[in-house]
Protein backbone atom coordinates (compact mmCIF):
# COMPACT_ATOMS: atom_id res chain seq x y z
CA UNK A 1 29.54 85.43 145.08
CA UNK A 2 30.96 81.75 145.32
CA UNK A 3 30.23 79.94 148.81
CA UNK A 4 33.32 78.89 150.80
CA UNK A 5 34.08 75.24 150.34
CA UNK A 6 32.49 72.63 153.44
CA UNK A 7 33.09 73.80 156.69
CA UNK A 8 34.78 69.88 157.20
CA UNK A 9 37.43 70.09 155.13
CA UNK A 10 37.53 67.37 153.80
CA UNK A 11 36.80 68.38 149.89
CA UNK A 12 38.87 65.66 147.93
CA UNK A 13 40.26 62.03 147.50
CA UNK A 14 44.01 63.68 149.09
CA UNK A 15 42.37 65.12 151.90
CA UNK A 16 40.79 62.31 153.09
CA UNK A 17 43.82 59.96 152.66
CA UNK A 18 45.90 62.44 154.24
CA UNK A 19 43.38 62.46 157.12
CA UNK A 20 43.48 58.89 157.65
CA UNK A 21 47.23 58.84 157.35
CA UNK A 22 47.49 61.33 160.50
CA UNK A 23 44.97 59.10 162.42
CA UNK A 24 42.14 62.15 161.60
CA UNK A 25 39.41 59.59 160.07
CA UNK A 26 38.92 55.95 160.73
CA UNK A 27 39.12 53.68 158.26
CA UNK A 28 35.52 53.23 157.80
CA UNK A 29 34.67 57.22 157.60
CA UNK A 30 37.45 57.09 155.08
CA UNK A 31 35.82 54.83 153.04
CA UNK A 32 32.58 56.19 153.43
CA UNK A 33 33.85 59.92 152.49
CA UNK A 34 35.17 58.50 149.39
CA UNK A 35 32.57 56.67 147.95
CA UNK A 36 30.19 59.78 149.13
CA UNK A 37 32.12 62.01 147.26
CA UNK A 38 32.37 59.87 143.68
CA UNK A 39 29.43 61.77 142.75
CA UNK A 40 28.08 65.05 143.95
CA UNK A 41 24.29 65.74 143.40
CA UNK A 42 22.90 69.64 143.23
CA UNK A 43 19.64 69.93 144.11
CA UNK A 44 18.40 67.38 141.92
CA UNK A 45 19.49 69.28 138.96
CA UNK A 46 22.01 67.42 137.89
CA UNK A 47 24.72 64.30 139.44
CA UNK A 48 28.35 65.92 139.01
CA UNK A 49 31.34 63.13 138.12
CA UNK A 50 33.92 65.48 139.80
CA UNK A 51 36.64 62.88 140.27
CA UNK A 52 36.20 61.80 136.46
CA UNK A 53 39.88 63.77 135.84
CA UNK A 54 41.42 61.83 138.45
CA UNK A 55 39.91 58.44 136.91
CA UNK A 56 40.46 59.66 133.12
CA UNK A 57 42.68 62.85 132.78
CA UNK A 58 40.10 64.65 131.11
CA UNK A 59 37.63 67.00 133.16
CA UNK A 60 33.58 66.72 133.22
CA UNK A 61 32.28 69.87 131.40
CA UNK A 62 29.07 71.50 131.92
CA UNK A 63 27.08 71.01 128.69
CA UNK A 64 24.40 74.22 129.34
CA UNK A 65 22.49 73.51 126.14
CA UNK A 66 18.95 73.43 127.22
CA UNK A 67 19.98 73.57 130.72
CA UNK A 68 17.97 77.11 132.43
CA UNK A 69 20.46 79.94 133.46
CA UNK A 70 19.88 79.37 137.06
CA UNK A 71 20.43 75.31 136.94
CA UNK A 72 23.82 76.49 134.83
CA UNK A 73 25.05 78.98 137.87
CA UNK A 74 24.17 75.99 140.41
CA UNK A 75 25.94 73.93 138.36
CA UNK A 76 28.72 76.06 138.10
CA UNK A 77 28.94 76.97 141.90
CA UNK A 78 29.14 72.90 142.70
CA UNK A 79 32.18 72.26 140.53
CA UNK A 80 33.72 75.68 142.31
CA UNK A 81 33.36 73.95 145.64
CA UNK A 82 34.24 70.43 144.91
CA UNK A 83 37.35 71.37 142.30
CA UNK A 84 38.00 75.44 142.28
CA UNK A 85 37.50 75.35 138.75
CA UNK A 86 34.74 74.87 135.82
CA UNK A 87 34.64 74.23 132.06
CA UNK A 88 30.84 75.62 130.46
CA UNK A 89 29.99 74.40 126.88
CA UNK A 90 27.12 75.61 124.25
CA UNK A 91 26.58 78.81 126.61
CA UNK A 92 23.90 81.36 125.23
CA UNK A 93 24.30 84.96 125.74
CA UNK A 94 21.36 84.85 128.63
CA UNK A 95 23.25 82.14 130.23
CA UNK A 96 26.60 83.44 129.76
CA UNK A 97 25.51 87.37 131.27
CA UNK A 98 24.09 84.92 134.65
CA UNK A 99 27.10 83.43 135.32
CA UNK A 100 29.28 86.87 134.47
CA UNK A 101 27.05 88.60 137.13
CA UNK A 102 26.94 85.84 140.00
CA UNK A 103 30.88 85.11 139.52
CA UNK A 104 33.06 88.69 139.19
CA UNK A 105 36.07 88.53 138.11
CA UNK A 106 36.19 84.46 137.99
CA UNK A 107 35.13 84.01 134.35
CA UNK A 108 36.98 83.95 131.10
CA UNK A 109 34.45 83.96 127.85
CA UNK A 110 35.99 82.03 125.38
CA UNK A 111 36.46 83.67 121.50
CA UNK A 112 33.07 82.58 119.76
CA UNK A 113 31.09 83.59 122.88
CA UNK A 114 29.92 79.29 124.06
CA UNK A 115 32.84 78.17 125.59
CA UNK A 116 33.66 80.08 129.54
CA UNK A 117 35.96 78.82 131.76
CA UNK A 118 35.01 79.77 135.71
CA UNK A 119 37.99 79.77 138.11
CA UNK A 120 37.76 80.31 141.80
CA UNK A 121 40.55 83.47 142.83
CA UNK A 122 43.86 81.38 143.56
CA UNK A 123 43.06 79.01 141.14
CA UNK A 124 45.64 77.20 139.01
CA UNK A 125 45.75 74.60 136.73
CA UNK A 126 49.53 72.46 136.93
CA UNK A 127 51.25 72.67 133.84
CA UNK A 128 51.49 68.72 132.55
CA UNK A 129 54.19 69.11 129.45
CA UNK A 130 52.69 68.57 126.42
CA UNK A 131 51.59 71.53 123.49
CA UNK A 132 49.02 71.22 121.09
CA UNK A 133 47.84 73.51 118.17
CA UNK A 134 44.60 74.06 116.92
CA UNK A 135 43.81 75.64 113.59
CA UNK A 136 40.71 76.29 111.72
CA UNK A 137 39.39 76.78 108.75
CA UNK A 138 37.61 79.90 109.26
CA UNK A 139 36.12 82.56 111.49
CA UNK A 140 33.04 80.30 111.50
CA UNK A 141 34.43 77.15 113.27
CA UNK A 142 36.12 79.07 116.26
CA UNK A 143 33.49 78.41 118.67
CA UNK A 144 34.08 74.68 118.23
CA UNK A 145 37.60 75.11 118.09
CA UNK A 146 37.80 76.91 121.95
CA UNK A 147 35.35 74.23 122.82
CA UNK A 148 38.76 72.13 122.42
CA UNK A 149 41.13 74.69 123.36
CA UNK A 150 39.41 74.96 126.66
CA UNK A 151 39.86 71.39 127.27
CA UNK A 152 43.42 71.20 126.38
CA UNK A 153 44.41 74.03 128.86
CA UNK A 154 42.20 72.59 131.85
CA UNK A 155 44.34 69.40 131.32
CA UNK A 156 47.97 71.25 131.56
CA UNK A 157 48.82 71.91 127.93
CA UNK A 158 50.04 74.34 125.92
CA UNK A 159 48.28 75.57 123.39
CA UNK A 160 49.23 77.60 120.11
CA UNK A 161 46.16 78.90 117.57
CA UNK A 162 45.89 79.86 114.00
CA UNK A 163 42.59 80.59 113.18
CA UNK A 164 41.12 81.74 109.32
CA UNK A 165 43.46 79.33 107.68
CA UNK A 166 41.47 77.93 105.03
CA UNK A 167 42.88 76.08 101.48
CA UNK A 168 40.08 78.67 99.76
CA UNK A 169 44.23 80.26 100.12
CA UNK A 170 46.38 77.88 100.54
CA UNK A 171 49.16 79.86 100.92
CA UNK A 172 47.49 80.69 104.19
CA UNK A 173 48.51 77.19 105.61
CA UNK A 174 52.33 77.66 105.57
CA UNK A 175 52.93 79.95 108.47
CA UNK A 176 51.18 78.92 110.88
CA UNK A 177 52.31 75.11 109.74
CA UNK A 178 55.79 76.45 110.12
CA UNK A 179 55.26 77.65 113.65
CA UNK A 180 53.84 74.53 114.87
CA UNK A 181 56.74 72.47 113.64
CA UNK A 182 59.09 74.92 115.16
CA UNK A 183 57.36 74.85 118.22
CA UNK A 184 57.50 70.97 118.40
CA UNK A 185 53.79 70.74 118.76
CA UNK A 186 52.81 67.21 119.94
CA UNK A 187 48.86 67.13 118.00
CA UNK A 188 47.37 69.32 116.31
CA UNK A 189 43.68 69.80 116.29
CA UNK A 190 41.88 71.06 112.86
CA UNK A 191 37.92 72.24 113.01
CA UNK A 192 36.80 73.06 109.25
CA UNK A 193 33.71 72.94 107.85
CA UNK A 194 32.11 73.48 104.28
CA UNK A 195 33.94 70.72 102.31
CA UNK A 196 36.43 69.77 105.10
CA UNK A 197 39.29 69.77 103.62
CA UNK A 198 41.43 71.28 105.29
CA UNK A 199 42.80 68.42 107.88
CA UNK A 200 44.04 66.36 104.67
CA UNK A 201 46.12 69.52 103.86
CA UNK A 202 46.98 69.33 107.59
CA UNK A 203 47.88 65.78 108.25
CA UNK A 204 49.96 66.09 104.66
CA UNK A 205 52.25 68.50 105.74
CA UNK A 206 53.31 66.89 109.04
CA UNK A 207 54.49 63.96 110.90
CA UNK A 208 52.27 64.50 114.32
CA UNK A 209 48.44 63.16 114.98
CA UNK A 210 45.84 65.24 113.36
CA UNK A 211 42.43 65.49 114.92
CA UNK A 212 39.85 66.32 112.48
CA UNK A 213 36.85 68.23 113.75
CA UNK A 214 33.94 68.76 111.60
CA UNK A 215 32.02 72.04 111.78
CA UNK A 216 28.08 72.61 110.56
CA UNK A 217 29.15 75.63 108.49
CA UNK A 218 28.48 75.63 104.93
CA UNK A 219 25.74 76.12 102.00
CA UNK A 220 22.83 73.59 101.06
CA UNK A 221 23.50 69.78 100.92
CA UNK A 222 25.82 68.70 103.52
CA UNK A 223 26.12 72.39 104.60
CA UNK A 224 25.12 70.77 108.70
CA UNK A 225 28.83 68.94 108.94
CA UNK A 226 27.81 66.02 106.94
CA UNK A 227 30.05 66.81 104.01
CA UNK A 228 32.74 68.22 106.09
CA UNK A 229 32.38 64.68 108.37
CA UNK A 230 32.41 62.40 105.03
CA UNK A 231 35.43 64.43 103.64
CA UNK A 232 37.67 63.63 107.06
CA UNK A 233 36.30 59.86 107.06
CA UNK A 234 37.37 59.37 103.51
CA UNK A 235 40.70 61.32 104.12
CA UNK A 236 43.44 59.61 102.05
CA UNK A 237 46.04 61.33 104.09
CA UNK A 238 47.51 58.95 106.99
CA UNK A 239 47.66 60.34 110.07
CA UNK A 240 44.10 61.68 110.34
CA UNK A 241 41.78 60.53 112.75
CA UNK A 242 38.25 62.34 113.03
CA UNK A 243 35.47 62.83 115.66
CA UNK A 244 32.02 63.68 115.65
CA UNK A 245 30.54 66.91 113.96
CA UNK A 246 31.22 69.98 116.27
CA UNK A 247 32.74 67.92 119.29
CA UNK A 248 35.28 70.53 120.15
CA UNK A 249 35.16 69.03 123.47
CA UNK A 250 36.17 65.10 122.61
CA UNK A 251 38.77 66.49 120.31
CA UNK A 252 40.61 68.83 122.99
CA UNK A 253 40.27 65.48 125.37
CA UNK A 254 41.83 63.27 123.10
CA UNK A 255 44.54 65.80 121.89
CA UNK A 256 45.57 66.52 125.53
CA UNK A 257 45.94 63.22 126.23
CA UNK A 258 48.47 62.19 123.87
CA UNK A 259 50.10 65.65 124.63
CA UNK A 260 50.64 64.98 128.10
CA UNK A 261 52.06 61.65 127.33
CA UNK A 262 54.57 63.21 124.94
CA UNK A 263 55.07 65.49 127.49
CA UNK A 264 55.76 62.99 130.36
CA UNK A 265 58.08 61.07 127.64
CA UNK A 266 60.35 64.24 127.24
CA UNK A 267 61.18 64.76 131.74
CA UNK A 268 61.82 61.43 131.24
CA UNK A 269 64.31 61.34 128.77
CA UNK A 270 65.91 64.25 130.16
């Protein structure tokens, strides 16, 4: 089970302004509460940058990839104390049945089986404005793809998927296409691998950003995401902008952030 938050109180940057405000902390605790909570160590395992979303937008996310099961579920259980919620990449089934068992009921597994988001009960993330669709090219590159979708929802937005959408049918584009246009999406995030093409199709077809994601699926030479990478880099579609191969994560980032600012632009005008 998760361990109630600090007996203090005082858990984040709003609680210890609003404690100074009331004439609760000094100035100098103030200070020193902030700067002490920048950064929140666990057990040596590993130095947490909890207040990076409040710098950036975008939240820290626990990369468990040759992290042990038990340094994952300590990892875990700091980011549900500091911030009520956490974001696990690259799980493997061991470390993914830990964190099941040790928080009930808290966990979502994300489709592909390496992406979990961990929620404490109460727990909600504030709608920013802002939709985003992510498509892939196949079954294969879904894992990478919920890597981003993960990110997207953590940071307020919307998000719409079509998944198995590959030009091997091209037909297969059109709906899905359709629907995002419809919907007014604000980016669209494409994972393919093999020979990539699919976010050229993408970015063809439509007049919003296209985030390219390339995926290590495929056969033989350049069958690792190299291919699938050179294809997006040498894109002659405008409107195409590509990141590294399988970074599901920095591709949900960037797509939520121009989402939310589209998002922000639309109260506005209203």
């Amino acid at each position: 089970m998760v361990d109630e938050p600090p007996a203090n109180g005082v858990k984040d940057i709003e609680d210890v302004l609003n404690g100074y405000k009331e004439g609760k902390i000094s100035l100098a605790d103030a200070e020193r509460m902030l700067k002490g909570q920048v950064m929140t160590e666990i057990e040596n395992v590993a130095t947490l940058d909890v207040f990076r979303e409040l710098r950036t937008g975008t939240p820290e996310v626990i990369f468990a990839e040759s992290k042990s099961s038990a340094d994952v579920k300590r990892i875990v259980q700091g980011f549900l104390d500091k911030k009520g919620f956490a974001i696990v990449s690259r799980l493997t089934s061991e470390q993914a049945s830990v964190i099941k068992a040790a928080f009930p009921g808290m966990i979502e597994i994300k489709e592909g089986g390496t992406t979990a988001v961990v929620k404490r009960p109460g727990f909600e993330v504030e709608p920013r404005g802002g939709t985003v669709g992510i498509m892939t090219a196949g079954t294969s590159d879904v894992a990478v793809a919920e890597e981003a979708a993960a990110v997207c929802e953590a940071m307020g937005c919307e998000v719409l998927r079509a998944y198995d959408v590959g030009i091997a049918g091209l037909h297969r584009v059109f709906p899905p296409m359709k629907a995002f246009i419809e919907k007014g999406v604000d980016v669209i995030v494409c994972c393919a691998g093999m020979e990539g093409a699919l976010p050229s199709v993408v970015a063809s077809l439509t007049d919003v950003l296209v985030i390219g994601v390339p995926v290590s699926t495929g056969y033989g030479f350049g069958g690792q995401g190299v291919t699938a990478l050179s294809s997006m880099l040498q894109s002659c579609s405008p409107g195409l902008v590509t990141v590294n191969i399988n970074n599901g994560i920095g591709a949900g980032a960037a797509a939520a952030i121009v989402a939310r600012r589209a998002g922000r632009l639309r109260l506005q005008e209203k």
